[in-house]
Protein backbone atom coordinates (compact mmCIF):
# COMPACT_ATOMS: atom_id res chain seq x y z
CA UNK A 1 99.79 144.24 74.68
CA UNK A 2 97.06 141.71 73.84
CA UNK A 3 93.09 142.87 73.99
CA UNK A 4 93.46 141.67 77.60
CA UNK A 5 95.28 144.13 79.20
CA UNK A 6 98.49 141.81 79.70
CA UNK A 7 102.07 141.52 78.25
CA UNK A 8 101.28 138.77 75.54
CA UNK A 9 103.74 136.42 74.48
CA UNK A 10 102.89 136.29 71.07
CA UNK A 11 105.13 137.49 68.22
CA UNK A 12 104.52 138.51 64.57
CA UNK A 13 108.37 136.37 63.60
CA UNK A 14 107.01 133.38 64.93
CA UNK A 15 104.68 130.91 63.17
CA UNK A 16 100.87 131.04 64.13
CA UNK A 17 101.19 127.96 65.32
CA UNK A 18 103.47 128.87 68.16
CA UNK A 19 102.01 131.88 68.69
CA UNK A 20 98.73 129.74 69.27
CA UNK A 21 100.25 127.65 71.37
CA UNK A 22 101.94 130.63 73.77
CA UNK A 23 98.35 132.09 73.27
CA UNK A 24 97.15 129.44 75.51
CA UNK A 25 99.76 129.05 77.52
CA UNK A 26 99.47 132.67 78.92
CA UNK A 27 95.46 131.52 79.80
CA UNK A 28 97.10 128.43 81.63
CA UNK A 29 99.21 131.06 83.62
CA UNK A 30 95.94 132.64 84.63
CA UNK A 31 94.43 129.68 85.43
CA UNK A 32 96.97 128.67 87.86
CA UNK A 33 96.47 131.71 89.82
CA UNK A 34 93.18 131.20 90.04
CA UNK A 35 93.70 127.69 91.25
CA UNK A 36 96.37 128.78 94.40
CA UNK A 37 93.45 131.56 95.37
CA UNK A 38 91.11 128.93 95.38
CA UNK A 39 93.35 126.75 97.21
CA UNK A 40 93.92 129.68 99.94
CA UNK A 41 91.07 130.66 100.30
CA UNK A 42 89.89 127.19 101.00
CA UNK A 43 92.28 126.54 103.45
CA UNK A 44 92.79 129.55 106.23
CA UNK A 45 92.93 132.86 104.34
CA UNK A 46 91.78 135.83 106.81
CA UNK A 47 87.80 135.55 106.51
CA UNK A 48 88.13 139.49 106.20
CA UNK A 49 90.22 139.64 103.23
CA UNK A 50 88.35 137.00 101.10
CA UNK A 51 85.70 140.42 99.98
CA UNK A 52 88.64 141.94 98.04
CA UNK A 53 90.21 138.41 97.32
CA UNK A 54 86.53 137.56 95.37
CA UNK A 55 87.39 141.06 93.34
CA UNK A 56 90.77 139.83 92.77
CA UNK A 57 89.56 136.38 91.28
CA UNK A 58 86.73 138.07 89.27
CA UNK A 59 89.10 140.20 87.44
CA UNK A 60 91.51 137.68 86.73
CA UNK A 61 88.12 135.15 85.67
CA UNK A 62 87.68 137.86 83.10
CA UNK A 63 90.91 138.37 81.59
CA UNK A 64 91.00 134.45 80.61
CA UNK A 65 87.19 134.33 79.26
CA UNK A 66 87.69 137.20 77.40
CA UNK A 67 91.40 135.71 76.11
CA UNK A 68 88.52 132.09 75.20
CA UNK A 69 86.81 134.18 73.09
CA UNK A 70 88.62 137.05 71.51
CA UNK A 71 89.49 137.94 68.02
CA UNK A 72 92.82 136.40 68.62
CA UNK A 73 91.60 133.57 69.39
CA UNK A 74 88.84 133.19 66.54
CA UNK A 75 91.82 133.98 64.03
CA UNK A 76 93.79 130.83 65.86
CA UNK A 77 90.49 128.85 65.52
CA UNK A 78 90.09 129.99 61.77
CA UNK A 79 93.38 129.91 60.32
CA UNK A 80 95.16 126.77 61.91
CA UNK A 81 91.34 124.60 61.33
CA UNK A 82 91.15 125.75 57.86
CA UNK A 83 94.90 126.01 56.31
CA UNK A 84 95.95 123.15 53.84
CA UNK A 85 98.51 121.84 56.22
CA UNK A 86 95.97 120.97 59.18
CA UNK A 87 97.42 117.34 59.42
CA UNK A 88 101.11 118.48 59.82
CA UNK A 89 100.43 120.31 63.32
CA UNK A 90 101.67 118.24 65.99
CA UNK A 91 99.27 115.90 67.06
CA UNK A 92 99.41 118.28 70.67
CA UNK A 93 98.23 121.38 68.59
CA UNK A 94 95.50 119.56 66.85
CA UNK A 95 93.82 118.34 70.56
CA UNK A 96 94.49 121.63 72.44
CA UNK A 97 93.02 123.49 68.93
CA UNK A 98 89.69 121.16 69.63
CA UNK A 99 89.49 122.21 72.78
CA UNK A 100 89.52 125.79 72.34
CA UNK A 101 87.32 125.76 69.56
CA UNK A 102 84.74 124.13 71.73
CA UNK A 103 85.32 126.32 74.50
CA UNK A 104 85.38 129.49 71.98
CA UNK A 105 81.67 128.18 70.79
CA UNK A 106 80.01 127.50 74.44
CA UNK A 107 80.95 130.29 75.43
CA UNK A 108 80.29 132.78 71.89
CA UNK A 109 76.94 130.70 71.44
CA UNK A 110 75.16 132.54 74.71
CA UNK A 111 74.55 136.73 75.23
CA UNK A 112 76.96 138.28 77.40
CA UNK A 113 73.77 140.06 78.76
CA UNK A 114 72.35 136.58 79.63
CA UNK A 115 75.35 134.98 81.39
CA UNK A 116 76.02 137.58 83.55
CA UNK A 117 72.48 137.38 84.71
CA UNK A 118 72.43 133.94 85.21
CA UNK A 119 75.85 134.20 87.25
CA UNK A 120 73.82 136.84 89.54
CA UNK A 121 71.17 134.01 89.54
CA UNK A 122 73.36 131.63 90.36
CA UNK A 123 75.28 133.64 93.44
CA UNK A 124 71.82 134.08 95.01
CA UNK A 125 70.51 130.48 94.53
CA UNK A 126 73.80 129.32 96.32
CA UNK A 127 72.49 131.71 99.31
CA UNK A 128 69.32 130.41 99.45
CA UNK A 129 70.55 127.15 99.44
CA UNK A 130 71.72 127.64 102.48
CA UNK A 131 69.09 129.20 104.16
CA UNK A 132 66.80 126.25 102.98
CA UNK A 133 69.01 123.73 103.96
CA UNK A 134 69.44 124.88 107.52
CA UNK A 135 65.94 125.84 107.88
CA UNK A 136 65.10 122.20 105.99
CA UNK A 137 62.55 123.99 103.71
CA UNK A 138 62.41 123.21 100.13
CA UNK A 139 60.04 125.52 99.06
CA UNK A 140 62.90 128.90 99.92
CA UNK A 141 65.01 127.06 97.15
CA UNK A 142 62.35 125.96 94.75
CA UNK A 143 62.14 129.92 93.02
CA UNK A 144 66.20 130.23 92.12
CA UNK A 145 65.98 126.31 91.25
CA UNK A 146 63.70 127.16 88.77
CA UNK A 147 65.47 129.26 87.40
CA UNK A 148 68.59 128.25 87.19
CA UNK A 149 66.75 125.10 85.24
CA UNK A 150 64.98 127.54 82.51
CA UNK A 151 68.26 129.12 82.05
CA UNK A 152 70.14 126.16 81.24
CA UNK A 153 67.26 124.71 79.22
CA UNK A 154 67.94 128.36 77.26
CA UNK A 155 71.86 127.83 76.96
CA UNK A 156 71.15 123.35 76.05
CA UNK A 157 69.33 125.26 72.55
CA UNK A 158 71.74 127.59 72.20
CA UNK A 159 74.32 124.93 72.32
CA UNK A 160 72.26 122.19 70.30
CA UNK A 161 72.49 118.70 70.84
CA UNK A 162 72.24 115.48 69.75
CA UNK A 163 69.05 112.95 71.06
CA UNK A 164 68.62 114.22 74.85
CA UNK A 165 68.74 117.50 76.06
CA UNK A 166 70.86 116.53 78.39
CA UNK A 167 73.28 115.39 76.85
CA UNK A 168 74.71 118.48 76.62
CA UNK A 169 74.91 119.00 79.98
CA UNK A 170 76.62 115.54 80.24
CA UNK A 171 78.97 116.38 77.31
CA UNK A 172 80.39 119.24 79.39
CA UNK A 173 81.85 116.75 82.05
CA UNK A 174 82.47 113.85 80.43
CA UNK A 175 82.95 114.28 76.52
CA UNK A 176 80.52 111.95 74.76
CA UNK A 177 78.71 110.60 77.49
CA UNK A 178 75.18 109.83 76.41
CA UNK A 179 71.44 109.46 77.88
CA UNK A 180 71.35 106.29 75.75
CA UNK A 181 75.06 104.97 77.57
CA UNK A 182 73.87 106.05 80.84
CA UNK A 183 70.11 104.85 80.83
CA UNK A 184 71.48 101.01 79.98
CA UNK A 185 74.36 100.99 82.12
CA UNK A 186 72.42 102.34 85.58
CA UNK A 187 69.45 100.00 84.68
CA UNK A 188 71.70 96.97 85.35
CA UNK A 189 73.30 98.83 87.94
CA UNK A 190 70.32 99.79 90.10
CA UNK A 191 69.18 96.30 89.83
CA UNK A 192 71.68 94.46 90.91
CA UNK A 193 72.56 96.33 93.62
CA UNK A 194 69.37 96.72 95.08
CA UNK A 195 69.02 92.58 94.57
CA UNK A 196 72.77 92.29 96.68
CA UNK A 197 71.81 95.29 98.88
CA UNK A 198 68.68 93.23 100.14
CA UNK A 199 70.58 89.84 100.88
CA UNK A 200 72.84 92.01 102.56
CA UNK A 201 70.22 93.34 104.75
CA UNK A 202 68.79 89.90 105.57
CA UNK A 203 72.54 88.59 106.51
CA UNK A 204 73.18 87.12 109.90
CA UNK A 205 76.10 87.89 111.66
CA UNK A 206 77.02 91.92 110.44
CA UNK A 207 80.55 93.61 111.35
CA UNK A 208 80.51 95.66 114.78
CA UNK A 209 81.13 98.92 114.07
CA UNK A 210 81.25 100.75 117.56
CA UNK A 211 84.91 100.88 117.80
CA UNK A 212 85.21 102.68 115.03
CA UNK A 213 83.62 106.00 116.57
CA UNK A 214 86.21 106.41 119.60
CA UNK A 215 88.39 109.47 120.63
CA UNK A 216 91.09 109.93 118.09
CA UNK A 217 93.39 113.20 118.33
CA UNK A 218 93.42 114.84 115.26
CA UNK A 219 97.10 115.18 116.06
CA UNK A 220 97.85 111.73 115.70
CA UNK A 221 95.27 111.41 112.31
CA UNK A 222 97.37 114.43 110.63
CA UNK A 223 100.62 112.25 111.24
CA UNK A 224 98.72 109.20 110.47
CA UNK A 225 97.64 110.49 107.38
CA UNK A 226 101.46 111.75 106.19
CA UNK A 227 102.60 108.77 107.26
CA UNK A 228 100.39 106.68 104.62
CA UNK A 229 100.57 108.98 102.01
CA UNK A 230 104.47 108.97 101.94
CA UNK A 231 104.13 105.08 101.96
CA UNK A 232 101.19 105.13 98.89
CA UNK A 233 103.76 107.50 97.12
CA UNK A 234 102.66 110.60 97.59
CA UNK A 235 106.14 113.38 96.76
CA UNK A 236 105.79 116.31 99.52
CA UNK A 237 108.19 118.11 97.24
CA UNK A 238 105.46 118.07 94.63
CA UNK A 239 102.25 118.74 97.37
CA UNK A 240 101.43 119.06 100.77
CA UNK A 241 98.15 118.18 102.58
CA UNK A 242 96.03 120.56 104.11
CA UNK A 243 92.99 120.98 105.50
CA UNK A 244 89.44 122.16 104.77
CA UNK A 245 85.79 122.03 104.74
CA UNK A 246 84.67 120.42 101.44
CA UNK A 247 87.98 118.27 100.61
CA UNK A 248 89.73 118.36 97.36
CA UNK A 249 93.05 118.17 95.01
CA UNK A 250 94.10 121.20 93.34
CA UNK A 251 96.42 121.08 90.64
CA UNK A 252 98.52 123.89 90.33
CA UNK A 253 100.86 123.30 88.07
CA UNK A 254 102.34 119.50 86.94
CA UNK A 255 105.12 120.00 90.27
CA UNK A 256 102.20 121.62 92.46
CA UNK A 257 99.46 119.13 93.04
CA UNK A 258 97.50 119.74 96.48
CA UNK A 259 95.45 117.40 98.84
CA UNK A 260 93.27 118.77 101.38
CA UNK A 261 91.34 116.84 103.92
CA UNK A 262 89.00 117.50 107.11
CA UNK A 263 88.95 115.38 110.38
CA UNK A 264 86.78 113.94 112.36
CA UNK A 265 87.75 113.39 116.22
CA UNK A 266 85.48 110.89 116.30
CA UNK A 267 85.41 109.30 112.85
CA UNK A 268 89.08 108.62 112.03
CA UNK A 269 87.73 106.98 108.74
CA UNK A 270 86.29 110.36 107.24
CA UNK A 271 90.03 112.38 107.15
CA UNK A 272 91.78 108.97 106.04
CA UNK A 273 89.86 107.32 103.49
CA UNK A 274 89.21 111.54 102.14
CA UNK A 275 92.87 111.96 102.01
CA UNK A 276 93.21 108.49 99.97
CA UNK A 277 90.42 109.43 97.86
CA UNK A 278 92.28 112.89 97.10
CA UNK A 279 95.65 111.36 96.74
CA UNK A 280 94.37 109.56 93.61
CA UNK A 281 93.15 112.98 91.93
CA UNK A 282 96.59 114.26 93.14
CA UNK A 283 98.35 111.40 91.37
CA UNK A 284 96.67 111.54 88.21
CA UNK A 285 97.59 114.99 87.56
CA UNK A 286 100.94 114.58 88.18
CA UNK A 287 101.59 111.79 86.01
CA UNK A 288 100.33 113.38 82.68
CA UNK A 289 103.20 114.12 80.35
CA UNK A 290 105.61 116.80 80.48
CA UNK A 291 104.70 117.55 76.83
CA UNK A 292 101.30 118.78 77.74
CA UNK A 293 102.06 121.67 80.01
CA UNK A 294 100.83 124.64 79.09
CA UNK A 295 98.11 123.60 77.70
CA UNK A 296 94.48 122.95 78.44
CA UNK A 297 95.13 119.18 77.55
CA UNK A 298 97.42 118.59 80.98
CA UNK A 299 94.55 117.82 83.07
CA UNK A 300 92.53 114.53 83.70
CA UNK A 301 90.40 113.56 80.44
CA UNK A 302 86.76 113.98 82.26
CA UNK A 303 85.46 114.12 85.88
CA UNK A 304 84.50 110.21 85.19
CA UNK A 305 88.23 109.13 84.67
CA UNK A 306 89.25 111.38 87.20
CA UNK A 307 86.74 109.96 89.68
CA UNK A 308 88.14 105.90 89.16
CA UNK A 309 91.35 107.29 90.04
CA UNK A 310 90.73 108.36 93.29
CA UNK A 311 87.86 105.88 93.65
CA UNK A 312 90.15 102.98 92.66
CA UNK A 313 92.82 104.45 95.73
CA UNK A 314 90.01 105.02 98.14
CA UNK A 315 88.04 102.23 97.75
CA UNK A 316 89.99 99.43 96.12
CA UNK A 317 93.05 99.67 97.46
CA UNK A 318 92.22 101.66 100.91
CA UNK A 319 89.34 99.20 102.07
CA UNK A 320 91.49 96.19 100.39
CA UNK A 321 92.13 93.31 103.13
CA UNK A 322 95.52 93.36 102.15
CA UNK A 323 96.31 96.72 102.37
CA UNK A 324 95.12 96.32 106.06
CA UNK A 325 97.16 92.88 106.87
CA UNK A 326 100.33 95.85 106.18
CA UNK A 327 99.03 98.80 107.67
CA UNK A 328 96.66 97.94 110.34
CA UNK A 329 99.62 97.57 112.96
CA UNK A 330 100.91 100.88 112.29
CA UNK A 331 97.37 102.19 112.33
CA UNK A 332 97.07 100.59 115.98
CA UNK A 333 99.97 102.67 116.90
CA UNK A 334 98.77 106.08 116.43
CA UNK A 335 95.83 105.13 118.95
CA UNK A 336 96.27 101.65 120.64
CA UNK A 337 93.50 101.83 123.41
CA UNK A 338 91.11 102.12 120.35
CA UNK A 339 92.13 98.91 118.47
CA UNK A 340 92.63 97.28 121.67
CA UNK A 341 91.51 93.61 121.13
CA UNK A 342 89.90 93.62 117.85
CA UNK A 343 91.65 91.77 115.26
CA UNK A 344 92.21 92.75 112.13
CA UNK A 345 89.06 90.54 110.38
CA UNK A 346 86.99 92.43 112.79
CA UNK A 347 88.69 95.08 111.59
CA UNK A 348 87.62 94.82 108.04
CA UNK A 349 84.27 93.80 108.39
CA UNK A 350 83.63 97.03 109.53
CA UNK A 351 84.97 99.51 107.63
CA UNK A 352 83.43 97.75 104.68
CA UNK A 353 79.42 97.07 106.96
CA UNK A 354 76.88 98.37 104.46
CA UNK A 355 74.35 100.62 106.70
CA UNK A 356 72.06 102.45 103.93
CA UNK A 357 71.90 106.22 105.00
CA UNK A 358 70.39 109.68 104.09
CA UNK A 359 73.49 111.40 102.90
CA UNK A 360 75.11 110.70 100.07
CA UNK A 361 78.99 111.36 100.80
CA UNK A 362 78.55 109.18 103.91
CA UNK A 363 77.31 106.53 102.02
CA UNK A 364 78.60 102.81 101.82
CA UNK A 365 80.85 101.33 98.97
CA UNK A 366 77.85 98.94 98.16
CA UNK A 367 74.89 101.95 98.20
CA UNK A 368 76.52 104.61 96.87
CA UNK A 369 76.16 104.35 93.50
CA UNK A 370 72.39 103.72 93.95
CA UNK A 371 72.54 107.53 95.90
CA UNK A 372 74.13 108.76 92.57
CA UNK A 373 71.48 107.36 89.69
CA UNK A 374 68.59 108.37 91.97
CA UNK A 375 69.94 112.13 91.59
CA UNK A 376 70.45 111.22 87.54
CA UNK A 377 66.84 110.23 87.02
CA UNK A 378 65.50 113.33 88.58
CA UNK A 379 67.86 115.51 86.32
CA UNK A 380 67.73 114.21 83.32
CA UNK A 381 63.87 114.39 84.07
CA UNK A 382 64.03 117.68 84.65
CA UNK A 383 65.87 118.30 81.65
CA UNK A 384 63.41 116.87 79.74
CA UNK A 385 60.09 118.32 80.94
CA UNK A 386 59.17 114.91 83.00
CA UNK A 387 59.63 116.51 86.45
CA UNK A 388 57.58 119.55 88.26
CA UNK A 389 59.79 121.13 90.58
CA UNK A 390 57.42 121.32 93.06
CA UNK A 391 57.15 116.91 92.71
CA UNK A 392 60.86 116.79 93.97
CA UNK A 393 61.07 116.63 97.77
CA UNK A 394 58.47 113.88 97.18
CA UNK A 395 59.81 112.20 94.34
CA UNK A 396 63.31 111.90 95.99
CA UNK A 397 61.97 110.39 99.66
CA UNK A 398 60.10 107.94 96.80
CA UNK A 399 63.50 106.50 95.09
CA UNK A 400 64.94 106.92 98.71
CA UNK A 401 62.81 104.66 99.72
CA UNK A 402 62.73 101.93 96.63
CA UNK A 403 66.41 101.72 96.45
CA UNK A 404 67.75 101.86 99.74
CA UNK A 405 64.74 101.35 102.06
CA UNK A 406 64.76 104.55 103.99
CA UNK A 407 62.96 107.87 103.81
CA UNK A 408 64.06 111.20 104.58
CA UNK A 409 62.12 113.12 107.46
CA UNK A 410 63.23 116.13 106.38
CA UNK A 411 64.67 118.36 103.45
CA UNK A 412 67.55 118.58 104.93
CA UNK A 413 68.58 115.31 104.55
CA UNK A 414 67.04 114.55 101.39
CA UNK A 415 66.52 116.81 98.28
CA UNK A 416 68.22 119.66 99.76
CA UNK A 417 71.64 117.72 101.14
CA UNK A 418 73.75 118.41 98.01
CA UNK A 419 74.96 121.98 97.11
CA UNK A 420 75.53 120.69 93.22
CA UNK A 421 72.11 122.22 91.91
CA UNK A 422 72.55 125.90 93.85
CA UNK A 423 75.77 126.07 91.64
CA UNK A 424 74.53 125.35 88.60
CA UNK A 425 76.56 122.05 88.30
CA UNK A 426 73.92 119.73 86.30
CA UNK A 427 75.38 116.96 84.55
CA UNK A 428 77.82 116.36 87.22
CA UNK A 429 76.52 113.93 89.28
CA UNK A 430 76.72 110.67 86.65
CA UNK A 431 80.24 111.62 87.06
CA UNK A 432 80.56 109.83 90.78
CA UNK A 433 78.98 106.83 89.65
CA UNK A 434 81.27 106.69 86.36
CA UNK A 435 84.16 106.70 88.40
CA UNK A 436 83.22 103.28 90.42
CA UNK A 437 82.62 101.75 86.60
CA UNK A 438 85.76 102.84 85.81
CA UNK A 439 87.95 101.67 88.05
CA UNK A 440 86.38 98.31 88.49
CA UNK A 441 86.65 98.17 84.41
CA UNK A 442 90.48 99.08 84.71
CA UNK A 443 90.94 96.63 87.93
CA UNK A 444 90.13 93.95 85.79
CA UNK A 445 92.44 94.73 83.27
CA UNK A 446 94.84 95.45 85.51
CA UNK A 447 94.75 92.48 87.76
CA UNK A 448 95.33 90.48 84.84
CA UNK A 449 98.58 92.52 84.32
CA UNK A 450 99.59 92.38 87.27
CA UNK A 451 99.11 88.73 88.61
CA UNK A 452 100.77 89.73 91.97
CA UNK A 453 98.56 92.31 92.74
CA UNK A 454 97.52 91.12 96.13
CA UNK A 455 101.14 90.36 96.90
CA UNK A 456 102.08 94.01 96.17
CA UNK A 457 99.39 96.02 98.17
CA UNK A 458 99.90 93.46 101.14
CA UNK A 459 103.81 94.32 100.73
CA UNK A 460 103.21 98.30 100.43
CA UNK A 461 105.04 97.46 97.06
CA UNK A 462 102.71 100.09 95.31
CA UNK A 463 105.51 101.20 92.20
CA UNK A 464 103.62 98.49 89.85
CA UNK A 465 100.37 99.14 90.48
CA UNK A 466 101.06 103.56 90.48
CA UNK A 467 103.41 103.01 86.79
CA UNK A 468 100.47 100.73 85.37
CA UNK A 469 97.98 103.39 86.11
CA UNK A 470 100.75 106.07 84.99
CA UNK A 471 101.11 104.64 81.52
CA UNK A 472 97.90 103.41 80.81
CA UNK A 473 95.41 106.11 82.30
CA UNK A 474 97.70 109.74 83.36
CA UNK A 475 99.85 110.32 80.79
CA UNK A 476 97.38 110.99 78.14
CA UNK A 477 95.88 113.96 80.09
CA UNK A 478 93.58 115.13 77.68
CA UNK A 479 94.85 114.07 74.69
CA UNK A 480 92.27 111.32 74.82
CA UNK A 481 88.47 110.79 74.67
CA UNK A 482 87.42 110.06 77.74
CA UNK A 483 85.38 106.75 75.87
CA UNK A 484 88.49 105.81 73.42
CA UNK A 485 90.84 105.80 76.49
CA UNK A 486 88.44 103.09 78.48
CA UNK A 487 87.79 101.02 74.47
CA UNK A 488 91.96 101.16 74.39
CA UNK A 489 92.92 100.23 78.04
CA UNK A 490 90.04 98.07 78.44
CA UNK A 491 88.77 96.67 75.06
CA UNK A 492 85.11 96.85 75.43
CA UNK A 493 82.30 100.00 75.97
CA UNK A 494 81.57 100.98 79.30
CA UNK A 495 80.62 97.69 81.40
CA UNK A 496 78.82 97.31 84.60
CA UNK A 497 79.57 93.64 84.81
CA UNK A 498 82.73 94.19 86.39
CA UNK A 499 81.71 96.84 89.15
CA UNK A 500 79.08 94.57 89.86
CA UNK A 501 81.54 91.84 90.30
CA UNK A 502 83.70 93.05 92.34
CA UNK A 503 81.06 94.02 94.55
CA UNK A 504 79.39 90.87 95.13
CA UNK A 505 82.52 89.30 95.32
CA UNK A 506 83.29 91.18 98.06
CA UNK A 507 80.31 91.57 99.79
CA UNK A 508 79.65 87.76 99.51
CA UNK A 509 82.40 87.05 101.95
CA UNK A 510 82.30 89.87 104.26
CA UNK A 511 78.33 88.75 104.79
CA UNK A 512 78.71 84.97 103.85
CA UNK A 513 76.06 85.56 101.08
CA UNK A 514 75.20 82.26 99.52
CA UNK A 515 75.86 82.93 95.81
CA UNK A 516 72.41 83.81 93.71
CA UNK A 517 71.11 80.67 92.01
């Protein structure tokens, strides 16, 4: 019996470095059932069974901290890191030995004591959130806010860091992600899409976008949706689609990868381009080697990567012209009177019309990004003693209206929209603008690759394109950096040039924007 309470897999005839590794593997195990509760819970488990079912996943939560950080695992840490033949453990042992050791020291670096009062903290800023954001009153959430800042200010000291405080929030979702990267990469950003995001606005001639909003069944959207996930490549003997409130992809194993989705009757868009979005998470994890299960390396490499993947599905393949010249007949089937007349250039133009709005997850390709650095600047502000929380209702309708030319007339759809904070998840949101600068960096790679691109998303041929992105990107999992993997694939530092490209390429012709002089 390990200190756990569970049958442990490790053996005194075997060497430590295969006990280590069936160490680990055992907290994978747990892991996974954590995962399939989440994933139940999240989609239809009897509301009046998930009391006992939060019990359930506590206790099992436990059991795997307390397996991150006990004495077994600090005599893993200390004997495989420090013995004279470091260099001759496979280079798999090595990574997933890096990992725990920097799990085994966030966690070991803050009080029991503490954490579980800033979990209790945490639980009742999430229900405030709530309250505030139906009642669209800041100030209910300001108190827990506040503290959930101090407390992470407490655990960023505890941790150390290197320049910015936050950097070690950032470090925690994308491994060496930097204030200094992030600062000079959104600067250029922000300005050039603010500069295309005003010609845009002064266009002639935008997309209609009423037909877009009609009746359709969500009957005929759950077949639609199989329908195009079978032809992306999607294996139903390796997932199944689902739905949800808040969509995601939950890996449960490397054969077990789910997508969940959530329709709109009268927004076909939301379920489609949401299960596209998720297919890419959903394909990423099941690429990533065979050699890596059961271990913590045989998962995406940081929330960044993982966000070009289903960004570069979603966005770049899904809202691709060509992809509609195959599909948008079939799509015409599953609700003809809806399509009736409008041809597939009309078509386009719409799903791509830039409309700046409130709410960041129904945001446009073009101002979406912008939505994402206006929530970094107030962060890492906060982070760094620049920001009063009581400035930030204000502050936000301020970049609301400097970026995208609106202003929130309410909480609700401003500071108070995005549940993020309530959980505790700082450092996160850089992540959703990474992802578009990712997968416009990789595009360009990859279009140079693959100089019939066009002709194989207009053919459905989508093998090339899903074994580029297999080899290149998914197979690693974790076993690289998430900044080495985009120098190697890519041969240059993170580069906005290319997102910034691709979307003035783009938006160019759908407006017939005169190029800038």
């Amino acid at each position: 019996m390990n200190q756990t309470g569970g049958v442990s897999l490790v053996q005194t005839n075997r060497s430590t470095e295969e006990n280590f590794l069936l160490y680990i593997r055992e907290m994978t195990h747990l892991q996974e059932v954590l995962n399939l509760l989440f994933w139940d819970t999240r989609t239809g488990a009897p509301k009046n069974g998930l009391e006992l079912r939060a019990e359930a996943v506590g206790t099992i939560s436990a059991k795997k901290f307390a397996m991150s950080i006990s004495t077994e695992m600090k005599a893993f840490i200390d004997e495989l890191t420090q013995c004279n033949n470091f260099q001759e453990l496979s280079p798999i042992t090595r990574k997933a030995l890096e990992h725990a050791k920097k799990e085994y020291e966030l966690h070991t670096k803050i009080p029991m004591e503490e954490y579980k009062e800033y979990v209790i903290v945490r639980e009742n800023a999430s229900k405030a959130w709530e309250v505030a954001k139906k009642e669209s009153d800041y100030s209910i959430f300001q108190p827990h806010l506040e503290k959930l800042v101090t407390y992470n200010k407490r655990f960023i000291t505890y941790w150390g860091y290197q320049g910015n405080p936050y950097n070690a929030l950032l470090d925690l979702q994308n491994p060496g992600m930097t204030v200094d990267i992030l600062d000079r990469v959104f600067a250029t950003l922000k300005k050039k899409l603010i500069s295309l995001l005003n010609r845009v606005k002064e266009a002639k001639g935008k997309p209609t976008t009423t037909f877009l909003f009609e009746r359709f069944s969500i009957a005929k959207q759950r077949d639609l949706n199989r329908y195009l996930l079978k032809e992306l490549g999607y294996d139903f003997d390796r997932g199944r689609l689902d739905e949800t409130v808040h969509p995601f992809a939950m890996e449960l194993n490397r054969n077990d990868v789910r997508i969940t989705t959530r329709y709109d009757e009268f927004d076909f868009k939301s379920g489609l381009f949401g299960t596209i979005h998720e297919f890419g998470h959903a394909l990423y994890e099941l690429n990533i080697s065979d050699e890596l299960i059961g271990t913590p390396l045989c998962n995406g490499t940081s929330a960044g990567i993982h966000e070009s993947q289903s960004l570069f599905w979603e966005k770049m393949i899904g809202l691709n012209k060509n992809f509609w010249k195959r599909f948008y007949p079939a799509l015409k089937q599953y609700n003809p009177d809806q399509f009736n007349g409008v041809e597939i250039d009309e078509f386009y133009r719409a799903i791509n019309s830039v409309q700046p709005s409130f709410i960041r997850v129904e945001a446009d390709e073009l101002t979406y990004p912008l939505h994402v650095i206006l929530r970094y600047e107030i962060e890492k502000g906060l982070f760094n003693n620049e920001i009063e929380l009581s400035d930030l209702p204000d502050l936000w309708n301020q970049k609301m209206e400097e970026y995208l030319g609106i202003t929130p007339d309410n909480h609700e759809k401003g500071v108070l929209q995005d549940m993020h904070w309530s959980a505790g998840m700082f450092g996160l949101f850089p992540s959703y603008a990474l992802g578009y600068l990712y997968a416009a960096q990789f595009r360009s790679v990859m279009l140079k690759d693959l100089i019939e691109f066009d002709h194989f998303v207009e053919n459905a041929n989508f093998i090339p394109i899903r074994e580029w992105l297999a080899q290149t990107i998914h197979v690693h999992g974790k076993m690289k950096e998430p900044n080495d993997l985009l120098l190697e694939v890519t041969g240059e530092e993170l580069n906005p040039d290319h997102l910034i490209a691709y979307l003035e390429q783009k938006y160019g012709e759908i407006y017939n924007l005169e190029s800038e002089s």
